[in-house]
C-alpha atoms as a PDB file:
ATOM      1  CA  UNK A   1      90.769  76.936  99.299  1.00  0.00           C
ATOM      2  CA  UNK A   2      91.719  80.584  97.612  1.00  0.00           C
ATOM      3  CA  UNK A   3      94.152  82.717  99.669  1.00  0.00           C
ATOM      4  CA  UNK A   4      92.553  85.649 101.163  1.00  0.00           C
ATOM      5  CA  UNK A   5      92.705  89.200  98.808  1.00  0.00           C
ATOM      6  CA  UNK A   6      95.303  91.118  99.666  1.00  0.00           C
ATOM      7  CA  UNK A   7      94.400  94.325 101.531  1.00  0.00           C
ATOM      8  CA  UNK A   8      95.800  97.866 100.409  1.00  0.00           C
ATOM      9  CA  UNK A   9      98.273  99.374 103.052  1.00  0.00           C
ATOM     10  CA  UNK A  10      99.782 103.045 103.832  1.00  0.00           C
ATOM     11  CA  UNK A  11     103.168 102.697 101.832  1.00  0.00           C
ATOM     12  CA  UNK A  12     104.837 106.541 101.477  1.00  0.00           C
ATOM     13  CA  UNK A  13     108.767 104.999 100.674  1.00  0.00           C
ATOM     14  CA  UNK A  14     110.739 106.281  97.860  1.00  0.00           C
ATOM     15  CA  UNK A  15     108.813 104.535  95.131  1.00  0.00           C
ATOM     16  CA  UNK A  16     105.686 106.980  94.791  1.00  0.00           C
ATOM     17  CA  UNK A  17     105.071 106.129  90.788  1.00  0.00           C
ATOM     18  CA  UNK A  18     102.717 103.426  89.948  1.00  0.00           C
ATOM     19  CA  UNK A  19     104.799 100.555  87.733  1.00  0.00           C
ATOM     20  CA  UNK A  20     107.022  98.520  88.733  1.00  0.00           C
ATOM     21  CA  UNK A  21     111.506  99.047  89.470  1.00  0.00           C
ATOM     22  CA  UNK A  22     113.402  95.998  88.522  1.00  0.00           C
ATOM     23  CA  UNK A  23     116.982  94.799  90.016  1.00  0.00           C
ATOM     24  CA  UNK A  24     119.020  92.253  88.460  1.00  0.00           C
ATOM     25  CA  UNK A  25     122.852  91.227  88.388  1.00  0.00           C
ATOM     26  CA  UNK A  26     124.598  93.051  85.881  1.00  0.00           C
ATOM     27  CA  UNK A  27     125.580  91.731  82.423  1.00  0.00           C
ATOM     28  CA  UNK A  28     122.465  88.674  82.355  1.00  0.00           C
ATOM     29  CA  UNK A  29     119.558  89.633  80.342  1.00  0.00           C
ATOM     30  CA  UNK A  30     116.240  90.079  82.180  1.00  0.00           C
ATOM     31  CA  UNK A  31     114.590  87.549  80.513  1.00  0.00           C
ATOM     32  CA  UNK A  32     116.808  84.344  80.945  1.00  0.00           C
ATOM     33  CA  UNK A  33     116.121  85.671  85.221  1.00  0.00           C
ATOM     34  CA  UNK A  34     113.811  83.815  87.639  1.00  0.00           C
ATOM     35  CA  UNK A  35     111.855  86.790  89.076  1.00  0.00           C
ATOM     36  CA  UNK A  36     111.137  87.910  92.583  1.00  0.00           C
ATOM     37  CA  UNK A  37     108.051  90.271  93.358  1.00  0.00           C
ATOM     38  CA  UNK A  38     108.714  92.635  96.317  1.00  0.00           C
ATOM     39  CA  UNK A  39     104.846  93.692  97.002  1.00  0.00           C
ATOM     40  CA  UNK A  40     104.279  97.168  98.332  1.00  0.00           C
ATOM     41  CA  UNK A  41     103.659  96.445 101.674  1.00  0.00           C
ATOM     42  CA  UNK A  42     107.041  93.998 102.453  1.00  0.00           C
ATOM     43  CA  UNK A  43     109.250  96.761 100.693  1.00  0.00           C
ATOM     44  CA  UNK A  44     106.891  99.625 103.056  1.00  0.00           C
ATOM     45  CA  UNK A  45     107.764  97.221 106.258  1.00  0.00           C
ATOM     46  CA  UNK A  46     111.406  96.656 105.673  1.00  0.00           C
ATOM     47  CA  UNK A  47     112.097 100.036 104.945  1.00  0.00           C
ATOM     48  CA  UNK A  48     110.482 101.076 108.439  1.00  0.00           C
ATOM     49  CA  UNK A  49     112.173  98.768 110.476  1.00  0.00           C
ATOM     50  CA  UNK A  50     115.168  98.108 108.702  1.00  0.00           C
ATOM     51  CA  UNK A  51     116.147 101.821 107.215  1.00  0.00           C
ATOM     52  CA  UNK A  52     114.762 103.816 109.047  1.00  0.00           C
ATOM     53  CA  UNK A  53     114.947 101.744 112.116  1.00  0.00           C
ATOM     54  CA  UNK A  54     111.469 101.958 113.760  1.00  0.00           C
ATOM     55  CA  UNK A  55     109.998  99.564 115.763  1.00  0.00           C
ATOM     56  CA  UNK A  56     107.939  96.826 114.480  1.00  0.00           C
ATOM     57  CA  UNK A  57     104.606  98.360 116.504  1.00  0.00           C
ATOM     58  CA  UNK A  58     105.994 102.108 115.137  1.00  0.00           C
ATOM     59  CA  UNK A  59     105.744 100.743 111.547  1.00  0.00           C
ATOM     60  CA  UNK A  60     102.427  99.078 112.155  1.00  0.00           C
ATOM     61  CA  UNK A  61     100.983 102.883 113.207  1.00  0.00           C
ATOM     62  CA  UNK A  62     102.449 104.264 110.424  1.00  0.00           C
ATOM     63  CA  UNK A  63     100.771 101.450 108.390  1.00  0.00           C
ATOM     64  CA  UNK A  64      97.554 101.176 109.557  1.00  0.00           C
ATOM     65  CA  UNK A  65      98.102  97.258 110.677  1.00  0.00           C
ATOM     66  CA  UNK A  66      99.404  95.474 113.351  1.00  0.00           C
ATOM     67  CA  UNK A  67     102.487  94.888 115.047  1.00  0.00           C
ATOM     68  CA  UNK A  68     101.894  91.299 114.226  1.00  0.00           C
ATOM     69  CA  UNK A  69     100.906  91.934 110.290  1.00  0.00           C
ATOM     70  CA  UNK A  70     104.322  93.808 110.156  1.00  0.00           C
ATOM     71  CA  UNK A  71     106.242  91.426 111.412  1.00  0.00           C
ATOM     72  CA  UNK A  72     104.843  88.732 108.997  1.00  0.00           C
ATOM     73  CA  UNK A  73     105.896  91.401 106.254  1.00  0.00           C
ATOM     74  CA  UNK A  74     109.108  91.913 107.472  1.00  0.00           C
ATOM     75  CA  UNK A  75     109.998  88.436 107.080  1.00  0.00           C
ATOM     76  CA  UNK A  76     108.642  87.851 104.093  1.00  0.00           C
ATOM     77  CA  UNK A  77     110.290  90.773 102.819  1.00  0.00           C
ATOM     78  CA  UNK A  78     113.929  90.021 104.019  1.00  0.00           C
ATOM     79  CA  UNK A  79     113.447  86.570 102.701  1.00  0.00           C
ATOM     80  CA  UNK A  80     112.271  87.183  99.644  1.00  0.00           C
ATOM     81  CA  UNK A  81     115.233  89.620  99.503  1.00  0.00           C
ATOM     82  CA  UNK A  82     118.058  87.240 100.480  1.00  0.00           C
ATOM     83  CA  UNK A  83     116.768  84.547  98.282  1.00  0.00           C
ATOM     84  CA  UNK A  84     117.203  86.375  95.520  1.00  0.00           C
ATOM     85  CA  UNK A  85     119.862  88.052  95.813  1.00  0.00           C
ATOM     86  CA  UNK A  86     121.673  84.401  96.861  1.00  0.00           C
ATOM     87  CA  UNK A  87     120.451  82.922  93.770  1.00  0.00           C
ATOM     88  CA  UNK A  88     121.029  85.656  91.414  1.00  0.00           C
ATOM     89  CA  UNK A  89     117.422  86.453  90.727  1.00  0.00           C
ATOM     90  CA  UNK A  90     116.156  90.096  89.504  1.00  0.00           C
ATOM     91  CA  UNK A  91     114.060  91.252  92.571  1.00  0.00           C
ATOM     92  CA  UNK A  92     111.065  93.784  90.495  1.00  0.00           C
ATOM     93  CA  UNK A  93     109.741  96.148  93.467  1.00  0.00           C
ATOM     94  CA  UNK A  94     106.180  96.915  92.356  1.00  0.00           C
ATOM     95  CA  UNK A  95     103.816  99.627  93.499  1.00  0.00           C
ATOM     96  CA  UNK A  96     100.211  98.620  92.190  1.00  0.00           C
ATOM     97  CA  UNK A  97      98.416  98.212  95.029  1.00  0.00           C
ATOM     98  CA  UNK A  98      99.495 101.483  96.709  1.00  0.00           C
ATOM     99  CA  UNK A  99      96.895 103.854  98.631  1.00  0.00           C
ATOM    100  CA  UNK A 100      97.781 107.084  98.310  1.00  0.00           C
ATOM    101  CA  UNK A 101      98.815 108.923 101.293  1.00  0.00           C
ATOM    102  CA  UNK A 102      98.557 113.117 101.892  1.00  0.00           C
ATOM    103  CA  UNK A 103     101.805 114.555 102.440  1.00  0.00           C
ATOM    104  CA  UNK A 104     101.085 117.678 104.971  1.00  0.00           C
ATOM    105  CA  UNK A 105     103.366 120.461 104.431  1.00  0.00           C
ATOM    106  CA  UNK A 106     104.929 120.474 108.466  1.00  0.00           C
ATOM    107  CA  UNK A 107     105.341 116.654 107.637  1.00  0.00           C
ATOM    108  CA  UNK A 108     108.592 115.798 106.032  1.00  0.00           C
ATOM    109  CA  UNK A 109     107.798 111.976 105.944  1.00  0.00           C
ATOM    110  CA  UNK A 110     103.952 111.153 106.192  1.00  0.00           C
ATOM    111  CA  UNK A 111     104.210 107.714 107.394  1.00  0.00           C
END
């Protein structure tokens, strides 16, 4: 059985370029790292709840999803997260399947 297709969420963080950011621990070259891929949506989630501090059902408005479908993100996301930053993998933070959000001017963050 095929996982289901990923479905494109409301992400408006800091990362508004399409590619892809990469951390790694200083002085190893990239590629002699295991990688870990942050997808747009678990970055969008932690960042709600965890630095910015909303609630999980706030983020999910903000998102267009669920309270439920955050909260799945947000622990992927701080998993993901810790694991590699325990084992001293580079964590690449990629924005590819981004939908595009309006920024109004009386808005100063969108989502």
């Amino acid at each position: 059985m095929t996982p289901r297709p990923r479905k494109p969420r409301k992400c408006c963080s800091a990362l508004r370029e399409f590619g892809t950011v990469i951390f790694k621990p200083a002085g190893t070259p990239l590629v002699e790292l295991e990688k870990t891929i942050l997808y747009p949506d678990e970055t969008e989630a932690v960042h709600l709840c965890d630095g910015l501090g909303l609630t999980q059902q706030q983020a999910g408005e903000r998102m267009g999803i669920s309270r439920g479908t955050v909260q799945r993100l947000v622990v992927s996301g701080r998993r993901k997260l810790i694991e590699a930053l325990l084992a001293g993998r580079a964590i690449l933070l990629t924005t590819e399947e981004r939908v595009p959000v309006a920024v109004s001017p009386e808005e100063e963050h969108p989502c």
